[in-house]
PDB file of N, CA and C in Angstrom:
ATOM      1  N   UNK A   1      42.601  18.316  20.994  1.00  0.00           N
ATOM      2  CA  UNK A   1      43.661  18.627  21.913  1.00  0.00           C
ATOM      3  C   UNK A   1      43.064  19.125  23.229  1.00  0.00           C
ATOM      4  N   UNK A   2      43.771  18.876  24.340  1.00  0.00           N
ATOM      5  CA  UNK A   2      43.095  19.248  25.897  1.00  0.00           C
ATOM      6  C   UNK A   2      43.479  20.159  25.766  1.00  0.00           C
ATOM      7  N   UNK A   3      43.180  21.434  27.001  1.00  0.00           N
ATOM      8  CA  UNK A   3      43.684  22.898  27.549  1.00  0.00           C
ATOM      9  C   UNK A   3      43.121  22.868  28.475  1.00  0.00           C
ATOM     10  N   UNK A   4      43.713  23.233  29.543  1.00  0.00           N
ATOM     11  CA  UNK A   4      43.348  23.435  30.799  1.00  0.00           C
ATOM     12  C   UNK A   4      42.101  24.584  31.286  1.00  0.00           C
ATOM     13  N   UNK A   5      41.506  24.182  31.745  1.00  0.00           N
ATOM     14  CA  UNK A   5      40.253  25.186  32.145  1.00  0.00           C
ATOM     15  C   UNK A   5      40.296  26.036  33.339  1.00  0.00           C
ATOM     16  N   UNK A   6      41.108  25.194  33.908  1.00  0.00           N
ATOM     17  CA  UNK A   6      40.585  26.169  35.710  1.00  0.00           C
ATOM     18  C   UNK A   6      42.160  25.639  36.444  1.00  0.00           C
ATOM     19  N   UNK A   7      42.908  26.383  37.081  1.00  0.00           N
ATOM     20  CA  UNK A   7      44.191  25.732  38.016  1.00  0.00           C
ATOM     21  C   UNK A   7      44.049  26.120  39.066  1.00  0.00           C
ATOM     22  N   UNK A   8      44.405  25.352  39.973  1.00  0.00           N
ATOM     23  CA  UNK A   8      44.367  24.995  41.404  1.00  0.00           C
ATOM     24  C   UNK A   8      45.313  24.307  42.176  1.00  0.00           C
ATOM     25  N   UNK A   9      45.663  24.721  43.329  1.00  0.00           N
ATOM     26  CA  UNK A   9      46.429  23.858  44.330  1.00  0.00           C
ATOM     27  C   UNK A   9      45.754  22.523  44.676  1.00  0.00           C
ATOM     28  N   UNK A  10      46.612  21.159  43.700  1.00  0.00           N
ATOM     29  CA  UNK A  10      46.283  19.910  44.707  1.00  0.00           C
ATOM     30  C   UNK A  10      46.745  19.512  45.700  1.00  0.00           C
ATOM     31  N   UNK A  11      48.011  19.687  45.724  1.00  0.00           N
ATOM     32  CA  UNK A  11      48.450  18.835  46.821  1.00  0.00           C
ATOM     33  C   UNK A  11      50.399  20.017  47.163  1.00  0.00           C
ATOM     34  N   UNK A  12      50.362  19.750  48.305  1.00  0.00           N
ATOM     35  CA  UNK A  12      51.686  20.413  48.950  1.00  0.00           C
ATOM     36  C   UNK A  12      52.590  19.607  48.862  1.00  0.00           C
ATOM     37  N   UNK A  13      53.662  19.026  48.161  1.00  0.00           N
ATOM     38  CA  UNK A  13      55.055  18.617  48.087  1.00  0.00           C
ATOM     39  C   UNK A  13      56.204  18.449  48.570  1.00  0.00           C
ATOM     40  N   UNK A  14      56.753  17.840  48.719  1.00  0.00           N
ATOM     41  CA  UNK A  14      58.315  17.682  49.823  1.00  0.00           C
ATOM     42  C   UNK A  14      58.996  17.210  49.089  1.00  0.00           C
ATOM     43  N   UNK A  15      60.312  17.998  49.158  1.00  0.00           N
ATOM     44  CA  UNK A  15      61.705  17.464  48.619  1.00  0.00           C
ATOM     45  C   UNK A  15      62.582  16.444  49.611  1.00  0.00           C
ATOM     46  N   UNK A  16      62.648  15.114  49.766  1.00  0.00           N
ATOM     47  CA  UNK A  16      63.763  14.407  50.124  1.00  0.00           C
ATOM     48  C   UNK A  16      64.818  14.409  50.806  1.00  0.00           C
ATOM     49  N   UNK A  17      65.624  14.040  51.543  1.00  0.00           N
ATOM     50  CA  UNK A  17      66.935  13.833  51.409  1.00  0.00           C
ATOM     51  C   UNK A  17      67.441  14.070  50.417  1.00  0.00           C
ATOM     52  N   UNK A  18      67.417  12.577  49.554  1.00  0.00           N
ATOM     53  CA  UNK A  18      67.606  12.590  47.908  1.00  0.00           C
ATOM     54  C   UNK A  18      67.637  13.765  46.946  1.00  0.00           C
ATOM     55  N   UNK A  19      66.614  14.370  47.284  1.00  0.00           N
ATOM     56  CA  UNK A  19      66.258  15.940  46.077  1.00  0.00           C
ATOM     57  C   UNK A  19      64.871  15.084  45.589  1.00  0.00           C
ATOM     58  N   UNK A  20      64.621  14.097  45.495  1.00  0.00           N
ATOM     59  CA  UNK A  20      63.218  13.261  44.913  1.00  0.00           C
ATOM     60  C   UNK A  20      61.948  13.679  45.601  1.00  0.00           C
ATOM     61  N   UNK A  21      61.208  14.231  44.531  1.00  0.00           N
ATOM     62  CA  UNK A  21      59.675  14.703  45.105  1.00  0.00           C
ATOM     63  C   UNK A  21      58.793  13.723  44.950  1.00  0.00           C
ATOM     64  N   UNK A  22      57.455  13.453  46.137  1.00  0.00           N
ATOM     65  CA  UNK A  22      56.907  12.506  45.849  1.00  0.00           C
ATOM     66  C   UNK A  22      55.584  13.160  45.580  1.00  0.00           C
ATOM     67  N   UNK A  23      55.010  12.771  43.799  1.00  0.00           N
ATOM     68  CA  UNK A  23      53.421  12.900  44.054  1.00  0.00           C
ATOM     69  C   UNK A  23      52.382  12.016  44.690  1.00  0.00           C
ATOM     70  N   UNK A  24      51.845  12.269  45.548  1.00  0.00           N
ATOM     71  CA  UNK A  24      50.838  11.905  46.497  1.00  0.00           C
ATOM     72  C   UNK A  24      50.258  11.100  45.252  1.00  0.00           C
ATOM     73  N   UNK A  25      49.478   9.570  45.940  1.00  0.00           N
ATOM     74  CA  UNK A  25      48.797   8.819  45.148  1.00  0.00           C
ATOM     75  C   UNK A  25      47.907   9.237  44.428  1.00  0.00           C
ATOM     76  N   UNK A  26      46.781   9.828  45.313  1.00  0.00           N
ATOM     77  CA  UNK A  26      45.650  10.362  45.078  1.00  0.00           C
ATOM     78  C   UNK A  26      45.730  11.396  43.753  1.00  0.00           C
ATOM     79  N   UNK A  27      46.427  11.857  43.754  1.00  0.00           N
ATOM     80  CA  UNK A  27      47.072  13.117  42.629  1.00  0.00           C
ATOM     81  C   UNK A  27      47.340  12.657  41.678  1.00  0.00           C
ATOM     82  N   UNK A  28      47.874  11.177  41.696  1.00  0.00           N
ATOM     83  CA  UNK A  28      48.758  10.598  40.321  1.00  0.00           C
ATOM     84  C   UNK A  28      47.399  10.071  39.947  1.00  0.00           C
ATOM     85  N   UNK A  29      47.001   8.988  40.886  1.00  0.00           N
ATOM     86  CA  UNK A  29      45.407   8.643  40.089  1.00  0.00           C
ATOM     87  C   UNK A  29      44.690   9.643  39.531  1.00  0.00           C
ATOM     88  N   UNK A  30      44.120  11.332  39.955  1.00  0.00           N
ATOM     89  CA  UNK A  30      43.399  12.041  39.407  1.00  0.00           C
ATOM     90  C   UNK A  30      44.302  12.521  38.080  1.00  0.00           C
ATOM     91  N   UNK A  31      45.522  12.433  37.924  1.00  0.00           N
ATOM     92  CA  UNK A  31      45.746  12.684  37.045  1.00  0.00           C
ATOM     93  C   UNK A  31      46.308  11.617  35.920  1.00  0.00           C
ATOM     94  N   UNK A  32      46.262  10.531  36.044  1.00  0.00           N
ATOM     95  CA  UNK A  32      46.078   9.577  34.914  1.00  0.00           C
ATOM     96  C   UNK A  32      47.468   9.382  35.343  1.00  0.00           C
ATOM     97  N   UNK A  33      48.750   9.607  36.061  1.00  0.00           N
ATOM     98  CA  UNK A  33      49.875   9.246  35.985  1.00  0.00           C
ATOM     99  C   UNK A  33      50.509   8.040  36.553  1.00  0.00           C
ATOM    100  N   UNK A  34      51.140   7.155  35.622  1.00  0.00           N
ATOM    101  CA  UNK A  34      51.474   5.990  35.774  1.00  0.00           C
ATOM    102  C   UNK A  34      53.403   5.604  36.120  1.00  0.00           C
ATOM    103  N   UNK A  35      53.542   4.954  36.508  1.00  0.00           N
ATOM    104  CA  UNK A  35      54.765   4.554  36.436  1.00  0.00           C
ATOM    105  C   UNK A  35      55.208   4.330  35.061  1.00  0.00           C
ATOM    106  N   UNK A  36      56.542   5.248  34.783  1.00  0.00           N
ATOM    107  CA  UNK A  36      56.950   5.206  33.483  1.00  0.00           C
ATOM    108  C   UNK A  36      56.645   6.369  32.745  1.00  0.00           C
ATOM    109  N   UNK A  37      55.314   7.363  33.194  1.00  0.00           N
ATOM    110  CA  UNK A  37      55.273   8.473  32.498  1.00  0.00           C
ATOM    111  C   UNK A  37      55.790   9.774  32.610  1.00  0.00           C
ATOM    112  N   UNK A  38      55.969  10.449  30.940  1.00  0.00           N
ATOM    113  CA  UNK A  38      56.924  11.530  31.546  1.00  0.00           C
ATOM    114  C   UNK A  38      55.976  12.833  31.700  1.00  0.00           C
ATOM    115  N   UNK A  39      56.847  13.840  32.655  1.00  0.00           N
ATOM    116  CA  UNK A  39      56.606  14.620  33.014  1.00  0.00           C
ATOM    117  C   UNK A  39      57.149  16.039  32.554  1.00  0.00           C
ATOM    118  N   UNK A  40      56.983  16.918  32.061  1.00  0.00           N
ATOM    119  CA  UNK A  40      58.069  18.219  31.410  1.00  0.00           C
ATOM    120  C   UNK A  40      57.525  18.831  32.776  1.00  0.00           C
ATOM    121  N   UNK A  41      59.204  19.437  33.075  1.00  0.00           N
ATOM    122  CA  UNK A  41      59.091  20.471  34.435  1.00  0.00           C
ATOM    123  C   UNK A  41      59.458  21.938  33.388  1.00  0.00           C
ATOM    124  N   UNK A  42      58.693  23.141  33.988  1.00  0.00           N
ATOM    125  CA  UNK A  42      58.623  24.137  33.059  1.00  0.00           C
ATOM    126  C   UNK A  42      58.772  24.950  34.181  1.00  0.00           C
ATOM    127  N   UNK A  43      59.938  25.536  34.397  1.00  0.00           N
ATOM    128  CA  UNK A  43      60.445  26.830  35.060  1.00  0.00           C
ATOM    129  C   UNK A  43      59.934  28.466  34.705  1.00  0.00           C
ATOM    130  N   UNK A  44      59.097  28.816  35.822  1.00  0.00           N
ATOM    131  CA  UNK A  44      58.782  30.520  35.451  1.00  0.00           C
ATOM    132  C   UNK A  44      60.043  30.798  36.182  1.00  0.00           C
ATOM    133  N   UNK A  45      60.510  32.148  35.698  1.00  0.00           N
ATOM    134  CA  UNK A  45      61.923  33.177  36.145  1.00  0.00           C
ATOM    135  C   UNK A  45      61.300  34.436  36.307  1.00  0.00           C
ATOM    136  N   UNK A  46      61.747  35.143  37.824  1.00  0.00           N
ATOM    137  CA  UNK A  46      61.483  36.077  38.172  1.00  0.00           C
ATOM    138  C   UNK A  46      61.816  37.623  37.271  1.00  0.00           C
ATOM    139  N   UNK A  47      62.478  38.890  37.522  1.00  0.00           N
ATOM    140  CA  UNK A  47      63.303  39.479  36.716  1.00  0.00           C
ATOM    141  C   UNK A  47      64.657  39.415  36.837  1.00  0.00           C
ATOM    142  N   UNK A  48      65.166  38.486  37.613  1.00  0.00           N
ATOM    143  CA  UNK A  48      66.912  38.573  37.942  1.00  0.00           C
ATOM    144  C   UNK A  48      66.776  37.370  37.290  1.00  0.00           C
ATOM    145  N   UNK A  49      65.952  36.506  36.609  1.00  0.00           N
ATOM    146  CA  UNK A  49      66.201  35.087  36.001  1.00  0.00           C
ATOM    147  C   UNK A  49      66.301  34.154  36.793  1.00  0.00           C
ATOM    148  N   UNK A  50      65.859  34.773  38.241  1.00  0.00           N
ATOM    149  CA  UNK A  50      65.648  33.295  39.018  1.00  0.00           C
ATOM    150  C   UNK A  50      64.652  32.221  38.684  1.00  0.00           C
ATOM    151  N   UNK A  51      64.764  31.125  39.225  1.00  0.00           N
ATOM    152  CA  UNK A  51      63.265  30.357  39.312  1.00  0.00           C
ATOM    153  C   UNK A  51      62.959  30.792  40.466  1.00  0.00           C
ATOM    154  N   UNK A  52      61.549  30.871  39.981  1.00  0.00           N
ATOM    155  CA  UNK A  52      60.477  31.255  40.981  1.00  0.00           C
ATOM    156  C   UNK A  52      59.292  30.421  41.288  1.00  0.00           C
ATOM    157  N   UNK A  53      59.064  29.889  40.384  1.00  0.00           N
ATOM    158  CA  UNK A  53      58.053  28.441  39.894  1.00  0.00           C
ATOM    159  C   UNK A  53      58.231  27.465  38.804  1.00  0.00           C
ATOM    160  N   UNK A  54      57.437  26.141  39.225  1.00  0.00           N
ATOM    161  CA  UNK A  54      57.756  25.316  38.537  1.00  0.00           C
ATOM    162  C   UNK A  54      56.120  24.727  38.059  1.00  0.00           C
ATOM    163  N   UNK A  55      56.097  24.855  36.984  1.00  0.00           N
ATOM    164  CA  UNK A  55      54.587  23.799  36.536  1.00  0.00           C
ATOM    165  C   UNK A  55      55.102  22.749  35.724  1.00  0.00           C
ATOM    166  N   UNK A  56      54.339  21.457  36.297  1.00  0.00           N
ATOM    167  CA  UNK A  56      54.407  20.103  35.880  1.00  0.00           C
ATOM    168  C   UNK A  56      53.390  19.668  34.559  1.00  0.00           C
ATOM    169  N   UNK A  57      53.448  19.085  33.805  1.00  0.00           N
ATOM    170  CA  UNK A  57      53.228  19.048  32.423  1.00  0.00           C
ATOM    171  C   UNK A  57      52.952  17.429  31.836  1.00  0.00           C
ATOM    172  N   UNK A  58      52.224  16.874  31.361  1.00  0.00           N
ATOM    173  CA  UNK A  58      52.523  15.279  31.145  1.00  0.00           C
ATOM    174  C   UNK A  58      52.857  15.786  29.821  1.00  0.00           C
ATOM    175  N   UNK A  59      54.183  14.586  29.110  1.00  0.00           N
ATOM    176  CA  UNK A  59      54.857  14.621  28.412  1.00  0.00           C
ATOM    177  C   UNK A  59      53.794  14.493  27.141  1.00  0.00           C
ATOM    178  N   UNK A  60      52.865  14.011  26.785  1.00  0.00           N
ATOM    179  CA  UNK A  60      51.917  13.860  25.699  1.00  0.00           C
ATOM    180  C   UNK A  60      51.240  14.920  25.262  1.00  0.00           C
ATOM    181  N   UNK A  61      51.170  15.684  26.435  1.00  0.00           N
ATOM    182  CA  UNK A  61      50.174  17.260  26.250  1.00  0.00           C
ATOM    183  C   UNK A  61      51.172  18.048  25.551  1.00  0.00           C
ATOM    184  N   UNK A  62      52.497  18.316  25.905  1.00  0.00           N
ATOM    185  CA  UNK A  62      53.787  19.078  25.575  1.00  0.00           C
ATOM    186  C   UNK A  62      54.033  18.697  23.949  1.00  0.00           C
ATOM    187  N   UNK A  63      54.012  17.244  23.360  1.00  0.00           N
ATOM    188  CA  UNK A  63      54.148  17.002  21.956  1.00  0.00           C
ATOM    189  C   UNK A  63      52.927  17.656  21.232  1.00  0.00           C
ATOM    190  N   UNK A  64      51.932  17.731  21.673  1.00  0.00           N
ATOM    191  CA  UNK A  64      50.616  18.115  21.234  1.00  0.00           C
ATOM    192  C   UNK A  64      50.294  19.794  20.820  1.00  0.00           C
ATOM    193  N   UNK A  65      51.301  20.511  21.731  1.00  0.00           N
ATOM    194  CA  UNK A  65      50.581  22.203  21.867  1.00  0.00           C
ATOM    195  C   UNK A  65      50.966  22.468  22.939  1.00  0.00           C
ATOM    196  N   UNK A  66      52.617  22.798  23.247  1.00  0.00           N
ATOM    197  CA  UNK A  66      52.659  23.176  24.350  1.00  0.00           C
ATOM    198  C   UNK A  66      51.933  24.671  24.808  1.00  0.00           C
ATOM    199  N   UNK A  67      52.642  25.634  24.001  1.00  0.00           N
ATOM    200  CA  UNK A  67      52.184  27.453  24.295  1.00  0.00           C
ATOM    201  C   UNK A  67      50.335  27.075  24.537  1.00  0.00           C
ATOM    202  N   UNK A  68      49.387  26.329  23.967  1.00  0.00           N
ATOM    203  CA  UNK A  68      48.035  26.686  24.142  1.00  0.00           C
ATOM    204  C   UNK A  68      47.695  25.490  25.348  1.00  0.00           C
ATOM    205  N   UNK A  69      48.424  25.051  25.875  1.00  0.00           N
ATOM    206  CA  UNK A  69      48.500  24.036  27.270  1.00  0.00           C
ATOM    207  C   UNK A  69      48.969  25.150  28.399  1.00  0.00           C
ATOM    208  N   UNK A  70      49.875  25.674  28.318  1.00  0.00           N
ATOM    209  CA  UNK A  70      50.722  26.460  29.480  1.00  0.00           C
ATOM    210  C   UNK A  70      50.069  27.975  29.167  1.00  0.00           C
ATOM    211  N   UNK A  71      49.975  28.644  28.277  1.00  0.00           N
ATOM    212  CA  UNK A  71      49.073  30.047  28.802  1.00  0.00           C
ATOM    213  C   UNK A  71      47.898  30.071  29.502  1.00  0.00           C
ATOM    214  N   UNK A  72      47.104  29.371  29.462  1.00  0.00           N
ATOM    215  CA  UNK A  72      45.882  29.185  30.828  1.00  0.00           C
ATOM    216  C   UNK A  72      46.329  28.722  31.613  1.00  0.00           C
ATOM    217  N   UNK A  73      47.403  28.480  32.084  1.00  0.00           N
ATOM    218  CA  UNK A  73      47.709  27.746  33.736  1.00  0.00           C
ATOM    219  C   UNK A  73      48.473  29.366  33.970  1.00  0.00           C
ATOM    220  N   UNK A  74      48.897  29.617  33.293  1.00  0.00           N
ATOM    221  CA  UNK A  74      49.613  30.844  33.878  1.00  0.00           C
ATOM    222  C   UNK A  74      48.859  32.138  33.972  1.00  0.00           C
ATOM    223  N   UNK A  75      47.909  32.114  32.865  1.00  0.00           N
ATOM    224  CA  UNK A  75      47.063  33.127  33.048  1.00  0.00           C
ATOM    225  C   UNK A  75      46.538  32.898  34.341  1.00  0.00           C
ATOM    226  N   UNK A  76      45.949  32.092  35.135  1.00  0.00           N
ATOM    227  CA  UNK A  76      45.297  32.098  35.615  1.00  0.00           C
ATOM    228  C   UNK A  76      45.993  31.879  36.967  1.00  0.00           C
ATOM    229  N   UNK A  77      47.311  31.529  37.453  1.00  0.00           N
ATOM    230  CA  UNK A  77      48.193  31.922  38.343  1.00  0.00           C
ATOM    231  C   UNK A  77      48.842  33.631  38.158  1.00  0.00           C
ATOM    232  N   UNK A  78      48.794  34.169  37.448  1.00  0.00           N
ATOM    233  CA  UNK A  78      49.923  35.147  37.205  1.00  0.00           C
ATOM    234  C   UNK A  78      48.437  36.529  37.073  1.00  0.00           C
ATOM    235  N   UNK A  79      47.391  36.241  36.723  1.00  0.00           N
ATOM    236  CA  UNK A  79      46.742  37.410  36.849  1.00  0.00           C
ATOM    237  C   UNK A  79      45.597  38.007  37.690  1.00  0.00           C
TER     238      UNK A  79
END
């Protein structure tokens, strides 16, 4: 099973007209993402239960182990 080692800012994002975000090519190639693949969007909530952040997820890693996929991305944003 993968786990993330190290997180980092790739790339800066824009929302649409539409509401449709586009990932930059370069990003989808480094990350293996193809047309057709899914993505789990995973909402952090502040203490009023807002969203505050969003981490992106490929849908294969999430069937696999989500909690030991997503505590090192957060550890390592959040501490």
């Amino acid at each position: 099973m993968k786990s993330c080692k190290a997180t980092r800012i790739e790339a800066v994002l824009t929302v649409d007209s539409k509401g449709q975000i586009l990932l930059p090519k370069e990003l989808r190639e480094k990350a293996g993402i193809k047309s057709g693949d899914r993505l789990v969007a995973i909402a952090g909530c502040d203490e009023k239960g807002e969203v505050c952040c969003l981490i992106l997820v490929k849908g294969e890693v999430v069937d696999e182990g989500m909690k030991s996929v997503v505590s090192p991305l957060l550890r390592g944003i959040v501490a």
